[in-house]
Protein backbone atom coordinates (compact mmCIF):
# COMPACT_ATOMS: atom_id res chain seq x y z
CA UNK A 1 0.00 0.00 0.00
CA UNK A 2 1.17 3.36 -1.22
CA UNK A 3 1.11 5.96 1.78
CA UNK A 4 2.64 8.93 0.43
CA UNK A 5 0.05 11.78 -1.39
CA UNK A 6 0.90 11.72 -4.59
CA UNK A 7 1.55 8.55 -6.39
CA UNK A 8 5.04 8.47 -8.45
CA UNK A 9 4.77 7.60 -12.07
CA UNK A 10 7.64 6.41 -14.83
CA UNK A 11 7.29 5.81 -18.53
CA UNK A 12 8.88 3.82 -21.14
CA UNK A 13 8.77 4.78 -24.18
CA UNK A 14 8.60 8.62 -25.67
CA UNK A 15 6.03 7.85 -28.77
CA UNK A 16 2.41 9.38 -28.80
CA UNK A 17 0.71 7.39 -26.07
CA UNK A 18 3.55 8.51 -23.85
CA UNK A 19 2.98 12.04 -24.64
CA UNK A 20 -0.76 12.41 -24.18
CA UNK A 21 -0.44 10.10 -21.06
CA UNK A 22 1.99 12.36 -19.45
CA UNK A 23 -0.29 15.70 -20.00
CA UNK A 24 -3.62 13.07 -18.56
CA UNK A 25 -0.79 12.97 -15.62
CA UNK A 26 -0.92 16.56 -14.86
CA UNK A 27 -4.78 16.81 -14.66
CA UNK A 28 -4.43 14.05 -11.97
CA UNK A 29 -4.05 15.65 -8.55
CA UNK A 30 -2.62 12.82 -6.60
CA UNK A 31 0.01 11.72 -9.82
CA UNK A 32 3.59 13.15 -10.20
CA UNK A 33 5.55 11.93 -13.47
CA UNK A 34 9.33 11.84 -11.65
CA UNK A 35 11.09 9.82 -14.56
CA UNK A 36 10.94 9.22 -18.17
CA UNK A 37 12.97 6.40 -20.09
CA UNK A 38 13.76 6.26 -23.89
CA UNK A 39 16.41 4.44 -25.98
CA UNK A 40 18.20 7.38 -26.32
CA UNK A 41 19.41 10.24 -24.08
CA UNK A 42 18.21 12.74 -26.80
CA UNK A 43 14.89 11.61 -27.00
CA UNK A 44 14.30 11.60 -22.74
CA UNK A 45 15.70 14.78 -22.49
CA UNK A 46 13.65 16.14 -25.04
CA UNK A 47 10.27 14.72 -23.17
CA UNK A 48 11.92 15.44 -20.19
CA UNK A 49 12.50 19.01 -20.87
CA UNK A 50 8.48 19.02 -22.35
CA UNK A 51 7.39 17.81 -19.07
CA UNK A 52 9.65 18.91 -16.41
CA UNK A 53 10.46 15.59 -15.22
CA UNK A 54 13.44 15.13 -13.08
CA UNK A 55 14.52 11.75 -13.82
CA UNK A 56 15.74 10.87 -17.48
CA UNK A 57 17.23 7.33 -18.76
CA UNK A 58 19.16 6.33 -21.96
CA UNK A 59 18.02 2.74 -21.30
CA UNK A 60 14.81 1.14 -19.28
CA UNK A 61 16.72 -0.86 -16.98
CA UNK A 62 17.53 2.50 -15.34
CA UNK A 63 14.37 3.73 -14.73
CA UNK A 64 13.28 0.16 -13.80
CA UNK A 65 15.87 0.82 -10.88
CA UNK A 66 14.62 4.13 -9.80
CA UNK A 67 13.69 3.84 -6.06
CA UNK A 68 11.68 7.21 -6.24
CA UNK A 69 9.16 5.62 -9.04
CA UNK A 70 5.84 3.91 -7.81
CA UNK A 71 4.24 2.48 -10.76
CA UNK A 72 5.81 2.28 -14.70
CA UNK A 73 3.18 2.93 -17.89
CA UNK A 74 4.73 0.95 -20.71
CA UNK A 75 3.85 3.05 -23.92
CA UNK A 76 6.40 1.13 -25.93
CA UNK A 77 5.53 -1.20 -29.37
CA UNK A 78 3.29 -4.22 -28.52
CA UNK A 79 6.33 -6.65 -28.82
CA UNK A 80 8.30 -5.22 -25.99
CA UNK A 81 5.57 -5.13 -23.66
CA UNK A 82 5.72 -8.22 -22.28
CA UNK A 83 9.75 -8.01 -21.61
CA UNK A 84 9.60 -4.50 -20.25
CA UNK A 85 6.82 -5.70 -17.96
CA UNK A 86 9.17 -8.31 -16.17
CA UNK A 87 11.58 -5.54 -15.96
CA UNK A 88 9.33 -3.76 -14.10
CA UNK A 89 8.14 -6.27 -11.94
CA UNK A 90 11.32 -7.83 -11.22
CA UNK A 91 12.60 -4.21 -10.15
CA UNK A 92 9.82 -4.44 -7.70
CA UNK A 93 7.34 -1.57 -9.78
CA UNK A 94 3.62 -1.94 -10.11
CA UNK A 95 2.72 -1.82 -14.17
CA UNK A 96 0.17 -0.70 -16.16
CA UNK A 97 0.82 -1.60 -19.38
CA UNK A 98 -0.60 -0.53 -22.68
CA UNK A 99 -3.23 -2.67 -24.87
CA UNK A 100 -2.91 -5.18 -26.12
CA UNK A 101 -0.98 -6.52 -23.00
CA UNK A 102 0.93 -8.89 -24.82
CA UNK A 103 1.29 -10.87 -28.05
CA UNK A 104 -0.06 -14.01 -26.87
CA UNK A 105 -2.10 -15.89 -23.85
CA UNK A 106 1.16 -17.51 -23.10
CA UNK A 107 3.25 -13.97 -22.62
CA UNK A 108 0.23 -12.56 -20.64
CA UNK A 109 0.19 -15.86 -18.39
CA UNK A 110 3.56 -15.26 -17.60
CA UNK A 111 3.52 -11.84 -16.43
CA UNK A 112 0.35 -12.30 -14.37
CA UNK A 113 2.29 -15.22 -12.78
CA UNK A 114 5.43 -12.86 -11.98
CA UNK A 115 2.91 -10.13 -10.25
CA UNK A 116 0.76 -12.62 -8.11
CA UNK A 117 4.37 -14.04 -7.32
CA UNK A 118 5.82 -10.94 -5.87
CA UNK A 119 2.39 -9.42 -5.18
CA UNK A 120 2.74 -6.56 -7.44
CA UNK A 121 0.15 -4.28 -9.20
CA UNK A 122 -0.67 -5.21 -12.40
CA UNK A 123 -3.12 -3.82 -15.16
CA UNK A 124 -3.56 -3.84 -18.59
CA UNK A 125 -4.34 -0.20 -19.89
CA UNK A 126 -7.56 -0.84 -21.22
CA UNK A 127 -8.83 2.38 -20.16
CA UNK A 128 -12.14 1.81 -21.77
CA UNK A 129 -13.44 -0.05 -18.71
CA UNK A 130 -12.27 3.70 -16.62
CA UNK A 131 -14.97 5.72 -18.95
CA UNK A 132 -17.96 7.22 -17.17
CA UNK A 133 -19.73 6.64 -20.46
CA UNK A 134 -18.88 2.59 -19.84
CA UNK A 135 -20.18 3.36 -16.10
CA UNK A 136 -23.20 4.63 -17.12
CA UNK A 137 -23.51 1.55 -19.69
CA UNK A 138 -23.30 -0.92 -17.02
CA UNK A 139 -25.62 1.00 -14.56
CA UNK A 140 -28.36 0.89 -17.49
CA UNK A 141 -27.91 -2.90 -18.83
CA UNK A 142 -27.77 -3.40 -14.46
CA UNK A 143 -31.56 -1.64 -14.56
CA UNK A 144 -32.22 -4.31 -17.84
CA UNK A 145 -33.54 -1.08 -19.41
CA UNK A 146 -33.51 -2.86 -23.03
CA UNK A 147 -33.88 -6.31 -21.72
CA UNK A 148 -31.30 -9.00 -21.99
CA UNK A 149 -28.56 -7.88 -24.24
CA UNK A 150 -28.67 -10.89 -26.62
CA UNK A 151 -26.67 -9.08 -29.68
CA UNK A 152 -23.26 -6.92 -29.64
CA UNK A 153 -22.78 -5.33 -33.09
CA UNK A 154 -19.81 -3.00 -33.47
CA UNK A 155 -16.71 -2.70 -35.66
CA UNK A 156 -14.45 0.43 -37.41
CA UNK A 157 -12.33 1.11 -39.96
CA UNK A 158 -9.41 3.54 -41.07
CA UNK A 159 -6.36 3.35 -43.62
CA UNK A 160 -3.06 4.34 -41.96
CA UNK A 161 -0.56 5.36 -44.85
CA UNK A 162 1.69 2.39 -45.91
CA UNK A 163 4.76 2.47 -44.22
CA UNK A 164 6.04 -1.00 -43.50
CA UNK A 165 8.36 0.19 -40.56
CA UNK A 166 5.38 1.89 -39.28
CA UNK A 167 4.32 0.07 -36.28
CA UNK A 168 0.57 -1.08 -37.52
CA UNK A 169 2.49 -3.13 -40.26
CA UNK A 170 5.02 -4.67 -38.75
CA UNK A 171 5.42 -8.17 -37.87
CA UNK A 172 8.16 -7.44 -35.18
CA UNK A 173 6.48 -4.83 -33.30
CA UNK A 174 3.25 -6.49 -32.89
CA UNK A 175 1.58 -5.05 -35.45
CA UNK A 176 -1.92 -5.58 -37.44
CA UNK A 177 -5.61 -4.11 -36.97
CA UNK A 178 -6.74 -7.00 -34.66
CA UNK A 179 -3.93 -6.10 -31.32
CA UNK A 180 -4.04 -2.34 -32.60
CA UNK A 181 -8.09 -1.73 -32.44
CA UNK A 182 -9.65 -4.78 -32.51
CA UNK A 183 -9.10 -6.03 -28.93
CA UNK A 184 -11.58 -2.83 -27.71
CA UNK A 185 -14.13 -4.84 -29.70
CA UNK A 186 -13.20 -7.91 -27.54
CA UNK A 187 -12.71 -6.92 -24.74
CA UNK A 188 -15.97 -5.01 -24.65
CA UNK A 189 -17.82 -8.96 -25.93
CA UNK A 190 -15.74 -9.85 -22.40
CA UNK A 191 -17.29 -7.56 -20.10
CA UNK A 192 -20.88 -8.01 -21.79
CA UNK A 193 -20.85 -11.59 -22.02
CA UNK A 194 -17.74 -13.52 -20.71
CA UNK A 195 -15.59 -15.21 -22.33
CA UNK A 196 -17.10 -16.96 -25.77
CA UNK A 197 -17.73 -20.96 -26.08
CA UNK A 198 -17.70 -20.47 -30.06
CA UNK A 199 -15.00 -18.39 -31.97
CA UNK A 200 -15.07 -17.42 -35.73
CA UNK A 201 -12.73 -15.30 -37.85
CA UNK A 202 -12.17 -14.62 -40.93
CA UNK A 203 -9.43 -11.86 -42.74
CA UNK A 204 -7.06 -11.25 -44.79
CA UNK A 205 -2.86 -10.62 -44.32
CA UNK A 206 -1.08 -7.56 -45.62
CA UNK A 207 2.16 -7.62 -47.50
CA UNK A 208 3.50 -7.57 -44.76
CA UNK A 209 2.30 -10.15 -43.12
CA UNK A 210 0.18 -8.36 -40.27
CA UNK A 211 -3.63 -8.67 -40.46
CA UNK A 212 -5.63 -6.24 -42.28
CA UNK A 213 -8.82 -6.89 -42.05
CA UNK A 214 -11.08 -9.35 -40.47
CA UNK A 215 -14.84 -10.50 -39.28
CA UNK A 216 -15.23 -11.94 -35.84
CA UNK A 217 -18.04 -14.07 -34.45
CA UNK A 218 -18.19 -14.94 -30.80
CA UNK A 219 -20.70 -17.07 -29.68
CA UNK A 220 -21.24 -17.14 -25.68
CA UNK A 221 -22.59 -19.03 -22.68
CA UNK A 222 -25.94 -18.06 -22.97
CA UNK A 223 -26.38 -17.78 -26.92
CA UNK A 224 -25.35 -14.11 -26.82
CA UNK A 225 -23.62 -13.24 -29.99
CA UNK A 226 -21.07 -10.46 -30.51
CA UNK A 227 -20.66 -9.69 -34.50
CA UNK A 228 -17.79 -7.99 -34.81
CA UNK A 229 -15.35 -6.57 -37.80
CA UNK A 230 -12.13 -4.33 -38.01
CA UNK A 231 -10.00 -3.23 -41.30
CA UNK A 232 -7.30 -1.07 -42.53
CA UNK A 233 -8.71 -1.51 -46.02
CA UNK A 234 -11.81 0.61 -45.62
CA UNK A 235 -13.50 3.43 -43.80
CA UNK A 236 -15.87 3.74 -41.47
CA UNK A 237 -15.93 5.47 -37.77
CA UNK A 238 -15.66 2.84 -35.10
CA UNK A 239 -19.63 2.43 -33.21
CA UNK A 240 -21.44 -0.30 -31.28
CA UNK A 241 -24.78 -1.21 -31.24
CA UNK A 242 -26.34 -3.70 -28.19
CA UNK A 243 -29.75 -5.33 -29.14
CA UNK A 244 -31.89 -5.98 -26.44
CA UNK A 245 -35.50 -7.70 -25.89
CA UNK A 246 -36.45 -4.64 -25.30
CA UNK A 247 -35.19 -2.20 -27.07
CA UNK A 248 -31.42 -1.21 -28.03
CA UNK A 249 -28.16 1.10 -26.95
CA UNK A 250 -26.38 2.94 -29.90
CA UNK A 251 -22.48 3.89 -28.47
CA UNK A 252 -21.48 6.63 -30.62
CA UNK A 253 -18.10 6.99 -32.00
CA UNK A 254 -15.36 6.45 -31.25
CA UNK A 255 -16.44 3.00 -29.29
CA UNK A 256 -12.80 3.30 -27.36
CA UNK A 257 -13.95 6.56 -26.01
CA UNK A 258 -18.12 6.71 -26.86
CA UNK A 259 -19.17 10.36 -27.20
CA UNK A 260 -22.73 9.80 -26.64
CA UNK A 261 -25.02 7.01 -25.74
CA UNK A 262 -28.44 7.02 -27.33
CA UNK A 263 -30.86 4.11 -25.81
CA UNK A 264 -34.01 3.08 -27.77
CA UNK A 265 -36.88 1.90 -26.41
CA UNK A 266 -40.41 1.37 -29.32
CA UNK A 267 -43.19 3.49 -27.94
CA UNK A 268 -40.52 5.91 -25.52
CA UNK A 269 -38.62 8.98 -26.36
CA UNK A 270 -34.75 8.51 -27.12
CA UNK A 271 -32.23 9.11 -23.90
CA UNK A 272 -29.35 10.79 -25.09
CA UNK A 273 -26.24 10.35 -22.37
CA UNK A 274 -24.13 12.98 -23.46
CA UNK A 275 -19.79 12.43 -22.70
CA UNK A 276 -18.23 14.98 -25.70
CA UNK A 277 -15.95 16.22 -22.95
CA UNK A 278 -14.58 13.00 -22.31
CA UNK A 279 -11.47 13.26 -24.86
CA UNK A 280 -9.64 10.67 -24.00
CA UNK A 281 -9.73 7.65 -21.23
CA UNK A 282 -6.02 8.41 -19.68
CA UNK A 283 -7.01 9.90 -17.04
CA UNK A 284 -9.60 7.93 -15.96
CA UNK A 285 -7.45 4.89 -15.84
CA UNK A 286 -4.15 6.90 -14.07
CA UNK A 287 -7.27 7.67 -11.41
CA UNK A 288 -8.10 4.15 -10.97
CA UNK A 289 -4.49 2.93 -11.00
CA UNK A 290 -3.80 5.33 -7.85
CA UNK A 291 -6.61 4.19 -6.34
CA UNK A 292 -5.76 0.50 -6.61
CA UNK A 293 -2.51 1.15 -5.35
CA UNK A 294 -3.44 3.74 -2.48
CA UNK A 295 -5.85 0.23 -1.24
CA UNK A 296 -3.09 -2.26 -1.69
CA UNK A 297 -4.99 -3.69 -4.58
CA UNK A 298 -3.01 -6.19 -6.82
CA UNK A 299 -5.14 -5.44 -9.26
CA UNK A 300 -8.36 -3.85 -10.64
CA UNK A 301 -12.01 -4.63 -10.37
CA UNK A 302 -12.86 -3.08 -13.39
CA UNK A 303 -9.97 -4.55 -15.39
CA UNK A 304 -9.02 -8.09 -14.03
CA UNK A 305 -6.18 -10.51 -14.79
CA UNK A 306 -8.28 -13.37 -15.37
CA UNK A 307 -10.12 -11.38 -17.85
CA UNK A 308 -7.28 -9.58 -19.43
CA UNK A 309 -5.59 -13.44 -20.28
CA UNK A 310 -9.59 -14.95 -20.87
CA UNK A 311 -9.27 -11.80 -23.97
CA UNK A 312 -5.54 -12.85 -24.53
CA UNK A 313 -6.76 -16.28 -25.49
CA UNK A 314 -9.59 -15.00 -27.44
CA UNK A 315 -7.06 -12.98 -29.68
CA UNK A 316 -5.13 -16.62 -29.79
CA UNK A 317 -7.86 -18.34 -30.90
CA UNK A 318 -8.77 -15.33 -34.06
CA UNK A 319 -5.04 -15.28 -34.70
CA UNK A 320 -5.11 -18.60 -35.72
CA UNK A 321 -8.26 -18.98 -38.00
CA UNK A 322 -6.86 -16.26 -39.70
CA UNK A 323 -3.29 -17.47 -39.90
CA UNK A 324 -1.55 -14.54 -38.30
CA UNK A 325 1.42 -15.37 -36.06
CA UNK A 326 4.45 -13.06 -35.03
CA UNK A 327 8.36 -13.91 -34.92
CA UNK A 328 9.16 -16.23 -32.77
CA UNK A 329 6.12 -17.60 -32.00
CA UNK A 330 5.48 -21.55 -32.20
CA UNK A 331 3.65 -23.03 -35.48
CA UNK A 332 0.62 -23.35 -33.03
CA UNK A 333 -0.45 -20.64 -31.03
């Protein structure tokens, strides 16, 4: 348990996420970014000198070491996160680290194994699950205000300029639509329904050799179905639609961040939940990460191990109908 009034943050990596998660950081009254790590000295100073944090490293093992660091965000390319995570962990540091939380079930196994080991804080950054909009979700399906959900439709599209170093299409970073943006559409299947009985997936590889585009169907315990797509190839703003027996809920884009909810009932007038000033879900998560850790929690309620490797295994399981696997990985996933 974490005493002290602010909690101490680190991050790895200096990319995008990194930046907009150290500006959430200042919004968050009880968080204090103290060090930043990079691979070079160049580009920590630089972030350094953008957000006046004390502590810069050439090198993660440094920061890893830092005894005035609480808890590391890994913002670094999906194929590092699960070794930068045991360098956390190892060094004693609570984690949360960035979707997807690993490549594979088996990388995600082992790095919940390390934290229940030591008894460390670990959380995937799924910061969806932090949203009020998702809060407000829950509290409505809770009130069965459309019925039993028995139908999850949802799915988006964009085209990233070709760049085959560029992180979306490359095999050695991790890269490819489905760990990139389709594991919110998963993930959000997970929280509705549990983990599916049925999987199936269809798509098509890149030249590179990353997915591109694919069509999901998860079947679950109780004959819910979640109907699902994500593609590079086309475009189309990323939504989700829950039918009910009574009626339905519209999430408006983005369905990472939903602007609005809109629920439908026949014969009632439309409730609009309006959450426009929402921009982004870093903060919310940062909040529930210092909470957790303030408690002595291990981990979160609203984002669970068990759940985070049940999704892992889901992604497995897509992977392989599609015939997507990364470096390194073993013929069968």
């Amino acid at each position: 348990m974490i005493s002290s009034n602010k909690i101490r943050w680190g991050i790895l990596g200096t990319g995008g996420m990194a930046h907009n998660f150290a500006e959430a950081l200042m919004e968050v009254e009880d968080a204090q970014l103290v060090a930043i790590a990079s691979r070079s000295q160049i580009s920590a100073d630089r972030f350094g000198d953008q957000f006046s944090v004390p502590h810069r490293y050439a090198g993660y093992e440094k920061l890893a070491r830092d005894s005035e660091v609480d808890v590391v965000y890994i913002a670094t390319p999906h194929s590092q996160h699960k070794d930068q995570s045991i360098l956390c962990l190892q060094a004693g540091k609570a984690v949360l680290c960035e979707k997807p939380f690993c490549i594979n079930a088996k990388q995600a196994q082992e790095l919940i194994a390390l934290a229940r080991e030591k008894n460390l804080f670990l959380m995937e950054a799924m910061w969806t699950r932090c949203l009020p909009a998702i809060a407000k979700l829950n509290e409505l399906l809770s009130q069965k205000i459309i019925g039993d959900v028995q139908i999850m439709l949802g799915g988006g599209a964009y085209m990233p300029e070709f760049d085959p170093e560029y992180y979306l299409f490359n095999p050695d970073l991790g890269g490819g639509i489905l760990l990139d943006a389709g594991v919110y559409l998963v993930a959000m299947a997970s929280m509705l329904f549990g983990q599916p009985i049925k999987i199936q997936a269809t798509g098509a590889l890149g030249e590179t050799g990353v997915d591109e585009h694919e069509a999901i169907l998860l079947t679950h315990a109780k004959g819910e179905i979640a109907n699902l797509y994500v593609s590079h190839r086309a475009k189309s703003s990323p939504d989700l639609t829950l039918l009910g027996s009574k009626g339905k809920i519209y999430l408006h884009p983005p369905v990472f961040c939903p602007s609005k909810i809109t629920v439908s009932v026949p014969g009632e007038t439309d409730s609009v939940f309006d959450f426009t000033d929402v921009r982004s879900g870093y903060r919310h998560e940062i909040i529930e990460v210092n909470r957790c850790l303030k408690q002595g929690k291990t981990e979160s309620d609203l984002m669970a191990l068990d759940e985070t490797l049940a999704i892992m295994r889901t992604m497995d399981e897509i992977r392989h109908q599609i015939g997507l696997r990364y470096p390194g990985e073993a013929e069968a996933l």
